[in-house]
N, C-alpha and C. Protein backbone atom coordinates (compact mmCIF):
# COMPACT_ATOMS: atom_id res chain seq x y z
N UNK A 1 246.62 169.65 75.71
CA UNK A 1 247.73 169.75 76.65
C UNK A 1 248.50 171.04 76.35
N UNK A 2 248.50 171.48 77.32
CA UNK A 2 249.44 172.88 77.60
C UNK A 2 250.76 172.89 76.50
N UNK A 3 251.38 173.47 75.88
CA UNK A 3 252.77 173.69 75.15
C UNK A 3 253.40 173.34 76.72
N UNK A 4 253.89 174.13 77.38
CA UNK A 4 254.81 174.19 78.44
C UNK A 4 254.95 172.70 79.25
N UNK A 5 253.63 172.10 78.92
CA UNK A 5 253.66 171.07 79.70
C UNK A 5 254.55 169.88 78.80
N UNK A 6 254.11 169.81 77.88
CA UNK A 6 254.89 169.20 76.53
C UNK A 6 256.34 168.97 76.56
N UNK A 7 256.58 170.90 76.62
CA UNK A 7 257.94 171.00 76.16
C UNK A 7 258.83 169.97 78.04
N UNK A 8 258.67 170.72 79.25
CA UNK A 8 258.56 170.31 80.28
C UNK A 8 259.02 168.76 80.38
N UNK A 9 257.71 168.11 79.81
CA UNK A 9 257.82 166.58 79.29
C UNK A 9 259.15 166.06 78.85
N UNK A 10 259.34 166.53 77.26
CA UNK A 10 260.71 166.69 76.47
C UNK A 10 261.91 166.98 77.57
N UNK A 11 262.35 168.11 78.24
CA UNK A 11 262.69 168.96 78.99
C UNK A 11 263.65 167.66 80.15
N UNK A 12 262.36 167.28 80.92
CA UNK A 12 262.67 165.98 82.20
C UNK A 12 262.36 164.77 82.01
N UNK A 13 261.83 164.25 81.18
CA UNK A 13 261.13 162.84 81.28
C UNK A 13 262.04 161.99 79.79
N UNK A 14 262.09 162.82 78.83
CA UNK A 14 262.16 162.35 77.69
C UNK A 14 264.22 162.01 77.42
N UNK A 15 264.51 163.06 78.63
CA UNK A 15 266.27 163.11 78.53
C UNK A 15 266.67 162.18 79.96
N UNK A 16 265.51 161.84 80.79
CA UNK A 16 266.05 160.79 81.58
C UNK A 16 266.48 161.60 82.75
N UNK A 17 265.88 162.58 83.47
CA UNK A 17 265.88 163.25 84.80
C UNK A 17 265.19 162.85 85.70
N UNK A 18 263.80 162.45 85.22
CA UNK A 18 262.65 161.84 86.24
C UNK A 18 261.92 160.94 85.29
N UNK A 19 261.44 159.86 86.43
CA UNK A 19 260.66 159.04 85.65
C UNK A 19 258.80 159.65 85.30
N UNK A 20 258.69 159.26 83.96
CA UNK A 20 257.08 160.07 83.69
C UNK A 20 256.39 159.56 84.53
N UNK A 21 256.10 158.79 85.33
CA UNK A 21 254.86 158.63 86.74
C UNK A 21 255.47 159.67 87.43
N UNK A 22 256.14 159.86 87.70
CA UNK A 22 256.81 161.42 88.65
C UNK A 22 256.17 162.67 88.28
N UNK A 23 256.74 162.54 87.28
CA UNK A 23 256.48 163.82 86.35
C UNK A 23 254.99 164.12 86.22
N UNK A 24 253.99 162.99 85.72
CA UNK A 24 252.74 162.95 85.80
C UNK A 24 252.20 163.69 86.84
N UNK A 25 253.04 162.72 88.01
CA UNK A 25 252.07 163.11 89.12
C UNK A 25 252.06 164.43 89.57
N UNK A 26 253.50 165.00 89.56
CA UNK A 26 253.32 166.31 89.60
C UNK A 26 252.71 167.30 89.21
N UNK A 27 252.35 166.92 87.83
CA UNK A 27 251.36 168.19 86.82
C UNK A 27 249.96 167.83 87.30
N UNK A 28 249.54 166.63 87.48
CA UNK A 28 247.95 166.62 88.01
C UNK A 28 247.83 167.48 89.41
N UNK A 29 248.84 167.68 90.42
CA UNK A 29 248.70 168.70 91.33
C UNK A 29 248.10 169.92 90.58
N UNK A 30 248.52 170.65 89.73
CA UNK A 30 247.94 171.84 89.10
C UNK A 30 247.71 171.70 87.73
N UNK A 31 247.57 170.84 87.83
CA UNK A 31 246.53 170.65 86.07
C UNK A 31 244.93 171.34 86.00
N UNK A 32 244.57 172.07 85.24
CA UNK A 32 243.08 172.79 84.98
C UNK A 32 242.48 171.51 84.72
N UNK A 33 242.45 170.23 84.17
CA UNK A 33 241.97 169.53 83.84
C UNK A 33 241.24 168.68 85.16
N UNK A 34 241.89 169.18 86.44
CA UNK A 34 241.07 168.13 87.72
C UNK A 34 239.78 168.81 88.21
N UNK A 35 239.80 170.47 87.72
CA UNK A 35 238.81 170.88 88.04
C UNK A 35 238.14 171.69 86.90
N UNK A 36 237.75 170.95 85.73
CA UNK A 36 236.88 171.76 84.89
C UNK A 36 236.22 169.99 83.94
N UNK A 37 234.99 170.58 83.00
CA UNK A 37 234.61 169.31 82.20
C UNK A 37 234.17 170.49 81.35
N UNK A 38 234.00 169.43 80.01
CA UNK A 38 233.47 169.97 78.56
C UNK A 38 232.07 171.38 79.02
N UNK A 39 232.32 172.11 78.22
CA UNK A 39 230.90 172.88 78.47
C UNK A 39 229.47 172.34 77.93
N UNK A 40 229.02 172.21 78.84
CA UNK A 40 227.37 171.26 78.67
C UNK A 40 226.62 172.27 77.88
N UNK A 41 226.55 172.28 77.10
CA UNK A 41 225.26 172.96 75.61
C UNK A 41 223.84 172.50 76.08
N UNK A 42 223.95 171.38 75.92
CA UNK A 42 222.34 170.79 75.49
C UNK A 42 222.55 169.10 76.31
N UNK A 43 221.39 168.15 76.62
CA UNK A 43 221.31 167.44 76.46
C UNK A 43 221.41 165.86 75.80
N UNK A 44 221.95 166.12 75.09
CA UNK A 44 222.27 165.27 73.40
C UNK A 44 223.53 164.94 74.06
N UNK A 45 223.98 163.68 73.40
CA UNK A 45 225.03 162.95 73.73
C UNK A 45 226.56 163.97 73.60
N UNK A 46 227.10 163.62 74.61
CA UNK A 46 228.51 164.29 74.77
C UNK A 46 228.09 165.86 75.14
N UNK A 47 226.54 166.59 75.55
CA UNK A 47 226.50 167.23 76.14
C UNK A 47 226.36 168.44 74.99
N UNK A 48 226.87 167.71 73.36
CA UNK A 48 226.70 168.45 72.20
C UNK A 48 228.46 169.43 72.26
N UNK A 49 229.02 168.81 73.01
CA UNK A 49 230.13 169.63 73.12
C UNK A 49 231.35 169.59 72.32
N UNK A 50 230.94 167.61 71.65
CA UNK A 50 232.01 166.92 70.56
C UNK A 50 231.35 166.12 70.30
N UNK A 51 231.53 165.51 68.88
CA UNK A 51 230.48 164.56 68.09
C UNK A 51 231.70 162.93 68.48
N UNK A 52 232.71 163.17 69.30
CA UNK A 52 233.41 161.84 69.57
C UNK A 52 232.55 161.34 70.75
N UNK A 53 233.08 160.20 70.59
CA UNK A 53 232.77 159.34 71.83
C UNK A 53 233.33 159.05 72.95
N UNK A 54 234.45 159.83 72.48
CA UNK A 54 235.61 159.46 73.78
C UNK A 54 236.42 160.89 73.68
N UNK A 55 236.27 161.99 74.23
CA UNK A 55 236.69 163.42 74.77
C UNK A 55 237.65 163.27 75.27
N UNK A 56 238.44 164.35 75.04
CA UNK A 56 239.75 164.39 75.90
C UNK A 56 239.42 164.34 77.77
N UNK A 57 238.59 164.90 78.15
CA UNK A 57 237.96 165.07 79.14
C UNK A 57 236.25 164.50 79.39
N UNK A 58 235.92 164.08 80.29
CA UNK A 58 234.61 163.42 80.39
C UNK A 58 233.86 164.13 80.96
N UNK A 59 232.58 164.24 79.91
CA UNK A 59 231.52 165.51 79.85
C UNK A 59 230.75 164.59 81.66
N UNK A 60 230.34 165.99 82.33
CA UNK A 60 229.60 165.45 83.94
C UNK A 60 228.59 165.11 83.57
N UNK A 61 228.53 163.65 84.42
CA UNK A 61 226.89 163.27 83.97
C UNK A 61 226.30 163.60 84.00
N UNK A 62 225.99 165.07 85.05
CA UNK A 62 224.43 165.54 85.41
C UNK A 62 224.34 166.32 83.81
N UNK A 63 225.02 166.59 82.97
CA UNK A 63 224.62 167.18 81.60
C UNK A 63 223.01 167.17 80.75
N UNK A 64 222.41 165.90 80.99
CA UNK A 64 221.03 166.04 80.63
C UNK A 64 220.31 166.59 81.39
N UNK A 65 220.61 167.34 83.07
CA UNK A 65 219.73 168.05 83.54
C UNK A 65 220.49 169.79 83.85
N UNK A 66 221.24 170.06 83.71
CA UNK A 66 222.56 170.64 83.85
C UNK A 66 222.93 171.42 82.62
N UNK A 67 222.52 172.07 81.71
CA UNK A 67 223.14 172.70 80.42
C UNK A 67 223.05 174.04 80.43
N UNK A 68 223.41 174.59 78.69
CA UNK A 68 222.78 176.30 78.95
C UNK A 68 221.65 175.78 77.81
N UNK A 69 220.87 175.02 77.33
CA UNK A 69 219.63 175.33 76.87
C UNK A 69 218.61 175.18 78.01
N UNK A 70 219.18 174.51 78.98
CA UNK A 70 218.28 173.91 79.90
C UNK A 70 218.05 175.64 80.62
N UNK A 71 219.00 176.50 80.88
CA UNK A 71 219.48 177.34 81.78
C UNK A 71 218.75 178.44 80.90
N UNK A 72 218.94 178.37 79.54
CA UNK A 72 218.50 179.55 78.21
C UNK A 72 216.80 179.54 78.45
N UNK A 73 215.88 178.28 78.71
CA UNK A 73 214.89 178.85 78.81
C UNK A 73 214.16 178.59 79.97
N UNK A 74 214.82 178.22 81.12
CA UNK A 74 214.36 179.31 83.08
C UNK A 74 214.73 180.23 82.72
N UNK A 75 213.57 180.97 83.57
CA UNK A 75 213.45 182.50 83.31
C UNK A 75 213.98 183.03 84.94
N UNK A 76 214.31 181.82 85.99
CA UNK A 76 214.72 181.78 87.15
C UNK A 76 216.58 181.17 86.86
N UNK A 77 216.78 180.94 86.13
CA UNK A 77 218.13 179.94 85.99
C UNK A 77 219.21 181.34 86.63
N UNK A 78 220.71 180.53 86.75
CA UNK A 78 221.58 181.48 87.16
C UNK A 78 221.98 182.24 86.08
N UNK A 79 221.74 182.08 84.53
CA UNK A 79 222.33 182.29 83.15
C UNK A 79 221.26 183.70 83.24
N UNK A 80 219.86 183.78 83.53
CA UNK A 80 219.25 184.78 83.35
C UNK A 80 219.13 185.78 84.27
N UNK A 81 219.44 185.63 85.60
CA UNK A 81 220.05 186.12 86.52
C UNK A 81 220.89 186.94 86.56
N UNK A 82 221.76 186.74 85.80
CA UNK A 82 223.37 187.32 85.78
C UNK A 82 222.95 188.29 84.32
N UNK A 83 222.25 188.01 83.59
CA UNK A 83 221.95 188.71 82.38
C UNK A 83 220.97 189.80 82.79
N UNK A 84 219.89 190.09 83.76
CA UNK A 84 219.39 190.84 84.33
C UNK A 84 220.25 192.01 84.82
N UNK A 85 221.14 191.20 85.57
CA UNK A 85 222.63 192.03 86.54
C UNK A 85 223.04 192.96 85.39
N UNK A 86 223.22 192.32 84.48
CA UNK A 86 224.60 192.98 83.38
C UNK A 86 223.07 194.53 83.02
N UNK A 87 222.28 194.09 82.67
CA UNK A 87 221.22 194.93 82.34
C UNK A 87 221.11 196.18 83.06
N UNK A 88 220.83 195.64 84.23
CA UNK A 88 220.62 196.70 85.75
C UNK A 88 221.99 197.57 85.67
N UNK A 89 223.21 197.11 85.61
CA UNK A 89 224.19 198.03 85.84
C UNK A 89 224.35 198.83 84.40
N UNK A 90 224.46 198.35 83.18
CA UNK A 90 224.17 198.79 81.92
C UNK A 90 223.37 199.89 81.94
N UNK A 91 222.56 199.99 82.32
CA UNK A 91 221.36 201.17 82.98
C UNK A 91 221.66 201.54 83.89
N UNK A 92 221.94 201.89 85.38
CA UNK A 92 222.08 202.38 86.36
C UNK A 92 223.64 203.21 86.35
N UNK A 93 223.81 204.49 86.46
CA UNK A 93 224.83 205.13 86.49
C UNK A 93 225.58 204.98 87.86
N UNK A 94 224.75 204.49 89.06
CA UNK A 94 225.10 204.52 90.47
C UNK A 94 225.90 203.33 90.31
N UNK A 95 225.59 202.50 89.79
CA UNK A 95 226.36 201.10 89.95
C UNK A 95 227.82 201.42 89.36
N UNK A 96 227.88 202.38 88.38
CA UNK A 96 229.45 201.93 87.91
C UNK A 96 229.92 203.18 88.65
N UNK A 97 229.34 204.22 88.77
CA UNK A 97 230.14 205.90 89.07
C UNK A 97 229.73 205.85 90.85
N UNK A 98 228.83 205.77 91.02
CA UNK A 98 228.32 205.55 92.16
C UNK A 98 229.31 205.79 93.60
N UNK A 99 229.31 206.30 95.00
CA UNK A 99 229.25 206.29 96.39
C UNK A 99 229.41 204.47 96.38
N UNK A 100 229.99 203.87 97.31
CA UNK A 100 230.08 202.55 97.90
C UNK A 100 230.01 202.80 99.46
N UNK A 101 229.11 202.61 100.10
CA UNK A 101 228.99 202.32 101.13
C UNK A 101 228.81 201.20 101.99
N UNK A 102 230.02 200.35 102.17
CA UNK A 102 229.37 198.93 103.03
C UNK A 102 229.20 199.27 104.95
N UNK A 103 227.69 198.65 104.63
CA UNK A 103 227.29 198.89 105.56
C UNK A 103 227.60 197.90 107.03
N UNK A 104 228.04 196.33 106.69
CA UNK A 104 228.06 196.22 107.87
C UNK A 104 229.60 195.03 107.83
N UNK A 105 230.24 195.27 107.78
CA UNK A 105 231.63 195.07 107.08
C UNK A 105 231.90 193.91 108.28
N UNK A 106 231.48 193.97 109.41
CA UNK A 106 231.87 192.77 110.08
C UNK A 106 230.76 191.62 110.32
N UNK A 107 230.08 191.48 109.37
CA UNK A 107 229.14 190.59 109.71
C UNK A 107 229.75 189.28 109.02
N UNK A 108 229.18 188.15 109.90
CA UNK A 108 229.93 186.66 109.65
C UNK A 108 229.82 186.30 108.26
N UNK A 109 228.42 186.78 107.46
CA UNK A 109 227.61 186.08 106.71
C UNK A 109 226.92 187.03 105.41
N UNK A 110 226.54 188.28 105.64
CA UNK A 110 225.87 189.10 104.97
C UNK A 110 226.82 190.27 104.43
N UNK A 111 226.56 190.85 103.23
CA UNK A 111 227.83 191.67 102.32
C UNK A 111 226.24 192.26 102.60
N UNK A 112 226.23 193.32 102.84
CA UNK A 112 225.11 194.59 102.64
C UNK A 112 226.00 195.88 101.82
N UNK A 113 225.50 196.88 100.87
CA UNK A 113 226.35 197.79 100.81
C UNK A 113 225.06 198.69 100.23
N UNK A 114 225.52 200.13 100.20
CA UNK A 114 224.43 201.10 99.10
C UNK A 114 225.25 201.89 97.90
N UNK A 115 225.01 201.99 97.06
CA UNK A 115 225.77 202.85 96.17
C UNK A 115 224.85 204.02 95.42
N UNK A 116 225.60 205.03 95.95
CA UNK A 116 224.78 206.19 95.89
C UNK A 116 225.29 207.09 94.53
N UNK A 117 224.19 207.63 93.96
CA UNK A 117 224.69 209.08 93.32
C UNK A 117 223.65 210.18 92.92
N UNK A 118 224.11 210.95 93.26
CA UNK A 118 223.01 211.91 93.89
C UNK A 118 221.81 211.69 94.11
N UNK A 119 220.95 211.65 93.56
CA UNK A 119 219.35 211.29 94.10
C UNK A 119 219.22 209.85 94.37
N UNK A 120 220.07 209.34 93.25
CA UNK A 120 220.14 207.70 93.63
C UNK A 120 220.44 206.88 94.20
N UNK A 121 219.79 205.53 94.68
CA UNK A 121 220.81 205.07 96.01
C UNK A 121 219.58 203.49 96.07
N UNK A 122 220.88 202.95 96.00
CA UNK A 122 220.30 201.16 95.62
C UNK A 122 221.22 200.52 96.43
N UNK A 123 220.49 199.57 97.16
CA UNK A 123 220.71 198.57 98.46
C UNK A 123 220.95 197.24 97.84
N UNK A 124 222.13 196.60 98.09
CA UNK A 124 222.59 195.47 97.78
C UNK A 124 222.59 194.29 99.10
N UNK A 125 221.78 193.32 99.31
CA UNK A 125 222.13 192.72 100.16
C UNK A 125 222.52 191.26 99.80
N UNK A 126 223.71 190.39 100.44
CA UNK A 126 223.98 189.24 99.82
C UNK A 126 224.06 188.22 101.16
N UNK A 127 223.43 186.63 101.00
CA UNK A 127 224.16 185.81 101.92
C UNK A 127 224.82 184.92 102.03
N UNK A 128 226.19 185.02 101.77
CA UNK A 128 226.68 184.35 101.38
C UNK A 128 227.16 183.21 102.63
N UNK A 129 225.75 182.49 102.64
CA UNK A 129 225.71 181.21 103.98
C UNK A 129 225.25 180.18 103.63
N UNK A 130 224.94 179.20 103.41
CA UNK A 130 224.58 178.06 103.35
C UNK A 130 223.00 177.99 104.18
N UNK A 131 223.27 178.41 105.13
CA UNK A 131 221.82 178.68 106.32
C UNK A 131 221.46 179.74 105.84
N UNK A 132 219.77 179.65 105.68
CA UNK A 132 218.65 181.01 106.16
C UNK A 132 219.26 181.93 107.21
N UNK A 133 219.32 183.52 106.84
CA UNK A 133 219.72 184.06 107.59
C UNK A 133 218.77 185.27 107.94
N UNK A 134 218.12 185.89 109.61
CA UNK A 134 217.59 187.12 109.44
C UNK A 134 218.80 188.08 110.17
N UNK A 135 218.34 189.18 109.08
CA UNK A 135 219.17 189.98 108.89
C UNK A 135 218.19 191.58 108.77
N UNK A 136 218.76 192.53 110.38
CA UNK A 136 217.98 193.70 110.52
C UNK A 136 219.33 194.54 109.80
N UNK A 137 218.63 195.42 108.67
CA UNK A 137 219.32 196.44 108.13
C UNK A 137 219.88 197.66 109.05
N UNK A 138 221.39 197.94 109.23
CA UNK A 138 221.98 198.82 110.18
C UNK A 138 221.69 200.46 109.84
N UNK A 139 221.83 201.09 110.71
CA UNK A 139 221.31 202.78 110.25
C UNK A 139 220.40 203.22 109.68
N UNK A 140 219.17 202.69 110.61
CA UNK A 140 217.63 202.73 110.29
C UNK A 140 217.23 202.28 109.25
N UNK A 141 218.13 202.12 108.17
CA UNK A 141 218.18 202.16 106.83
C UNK A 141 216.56 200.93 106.62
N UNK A 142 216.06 201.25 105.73
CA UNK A 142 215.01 200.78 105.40
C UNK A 142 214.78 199.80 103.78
N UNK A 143 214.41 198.54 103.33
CA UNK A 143 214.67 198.29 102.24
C UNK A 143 213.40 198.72 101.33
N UNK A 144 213.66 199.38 100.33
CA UNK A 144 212.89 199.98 99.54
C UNK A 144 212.20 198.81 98.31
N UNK A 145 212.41 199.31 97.26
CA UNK A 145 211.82 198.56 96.11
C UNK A 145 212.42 197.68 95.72
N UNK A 146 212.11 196.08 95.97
CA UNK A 146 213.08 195.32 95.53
C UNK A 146 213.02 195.43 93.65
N UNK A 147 214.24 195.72 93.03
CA UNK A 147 214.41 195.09 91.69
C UNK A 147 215.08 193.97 91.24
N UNK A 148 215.37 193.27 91.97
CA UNK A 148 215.92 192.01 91.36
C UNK A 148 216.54 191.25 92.65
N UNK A 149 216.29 189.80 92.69
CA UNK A 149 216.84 188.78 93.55
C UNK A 149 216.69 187.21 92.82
N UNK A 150 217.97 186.93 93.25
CA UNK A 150 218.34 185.27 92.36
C UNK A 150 216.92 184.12 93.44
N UNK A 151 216.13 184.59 94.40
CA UNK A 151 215.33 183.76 94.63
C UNK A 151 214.00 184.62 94.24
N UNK A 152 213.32 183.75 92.91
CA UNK A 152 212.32 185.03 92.36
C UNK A 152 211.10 184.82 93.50
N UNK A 153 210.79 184.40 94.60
CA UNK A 153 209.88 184.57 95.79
C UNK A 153 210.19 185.80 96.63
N UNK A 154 211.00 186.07 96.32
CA UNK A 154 211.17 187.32 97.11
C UNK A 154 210.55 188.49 96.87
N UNK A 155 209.54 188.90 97.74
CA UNK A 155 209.45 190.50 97.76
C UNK A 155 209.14 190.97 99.29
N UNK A 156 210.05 191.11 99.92
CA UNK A 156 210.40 192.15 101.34
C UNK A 156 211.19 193.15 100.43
N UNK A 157 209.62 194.18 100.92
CA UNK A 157 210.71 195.79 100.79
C UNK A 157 210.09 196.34 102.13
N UNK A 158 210.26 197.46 101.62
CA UNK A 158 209.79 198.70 103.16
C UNK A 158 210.08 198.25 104.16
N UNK A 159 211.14 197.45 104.75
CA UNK A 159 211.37 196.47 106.18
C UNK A 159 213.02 197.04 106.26
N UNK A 160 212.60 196.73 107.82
CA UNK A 160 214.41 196.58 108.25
C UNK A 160 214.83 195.34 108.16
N UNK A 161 213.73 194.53 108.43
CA UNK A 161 214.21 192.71 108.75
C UNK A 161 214.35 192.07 107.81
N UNK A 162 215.37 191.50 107.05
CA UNK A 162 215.50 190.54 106.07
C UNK A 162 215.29 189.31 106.57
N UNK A 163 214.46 188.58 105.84
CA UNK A 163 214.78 187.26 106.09
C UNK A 163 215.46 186.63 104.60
N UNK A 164 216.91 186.11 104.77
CA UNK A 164 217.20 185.57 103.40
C UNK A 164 217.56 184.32 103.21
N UNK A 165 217.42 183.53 102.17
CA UNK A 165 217.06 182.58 101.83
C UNK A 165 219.33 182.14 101.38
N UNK A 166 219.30 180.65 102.05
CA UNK A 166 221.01 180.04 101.79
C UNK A 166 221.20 181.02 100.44
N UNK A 167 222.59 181.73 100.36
CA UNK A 167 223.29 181.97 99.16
C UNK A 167 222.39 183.32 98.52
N UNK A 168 221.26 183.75 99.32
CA UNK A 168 220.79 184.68 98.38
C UNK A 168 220.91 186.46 98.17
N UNK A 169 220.85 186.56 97.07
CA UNK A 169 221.03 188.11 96.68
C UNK A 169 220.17 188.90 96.37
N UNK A 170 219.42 190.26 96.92
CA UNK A 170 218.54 191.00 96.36
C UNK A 170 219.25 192.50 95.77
N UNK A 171 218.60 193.38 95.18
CA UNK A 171 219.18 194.48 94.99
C UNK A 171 217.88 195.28 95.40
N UNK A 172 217.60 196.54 95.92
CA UNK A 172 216.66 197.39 96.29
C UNK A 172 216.84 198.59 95.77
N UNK A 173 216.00 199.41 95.32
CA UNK A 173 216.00 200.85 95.20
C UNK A 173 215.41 201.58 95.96
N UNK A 174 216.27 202.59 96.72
CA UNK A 174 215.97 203.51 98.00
C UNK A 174 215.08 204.27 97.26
């Protein structure tokens, strides 16, 4: 529990301003605690997160399918995904110094952009939809070499036409 929330406690509840079901109820409006659970490790009881039986907070059940060992060895998981990312930009000078060009800034559904620097120039396309989306690349622009996408079935390059898969992200090199 938060200090502030404590003192707060002390503060209104404890000197007889409001009654603590009041008070309660108010802090569960913005309490971190309605939207977070223990961090899931592993499989193993309590998710390996506390050797109690009873957590301040209750580890999510999906935890035996749901962890980061489970996530540590897919070589598709979102954990290795994002560790690729950190890689690609770690290496790529365009990504941090780079030209930003978004290319189609009013679309309902798709973040397209290129980030250029001098010879270099890598195509980002994202969909952030729930639905399959096709998607023709604007200003002839053409997709080159895919290097990385969170759906590893993917390989459309040399095309204008995306077809992308709910939620998905590729990166291309022009």
């Amino acid at each position: 529990m938060r200090i502030a929330v404590k003192n707060a406690y002390k503060a209104l509840v404890d000197t007889g301003k409001i009654p603590a079901q009041d008070f309660l109820a108010s802090e569960a409006k913005v309490a971190r605690d309605n939207a977070r659970t223990p961090m899931q490790w592993d499989s193993s009881p309590q998710a390996r997160f506390t050797t109690s039986t009873h957590p301040w907070l209750a580890v999510n059940p999906n935890y035996e399918q749901i962890n980061a060992a489970q996530e540590e060895s897919d070589p598709a998981s979102v954990l290795n995904y994002v560790r690729a990312l950190i890689v690609l930009r770690a290496h790529t000078q365009a990504f941090v110094y780079g030209d930003f060009e978004d290319l189609d800034p009013q679309h309902p559904h798709v973040f397209a952009y290129t980030r250029t620097l001098g010879a270099e120039k890598y195509l980002v396309v994202e969909n952030f939809s729930s639905a399959s989306v096709t998607y023709t690349l604007p200003n002839n622009l053409t997709a080159g070499k895919l290097l990385l996408s969170d759906i590893p079935a993917s390989h459309q390059a040399n095309t204008r036409t995306l077809n992308l898969a709910p939620w998905e992200s590729r990166i291309y090199k022009q």
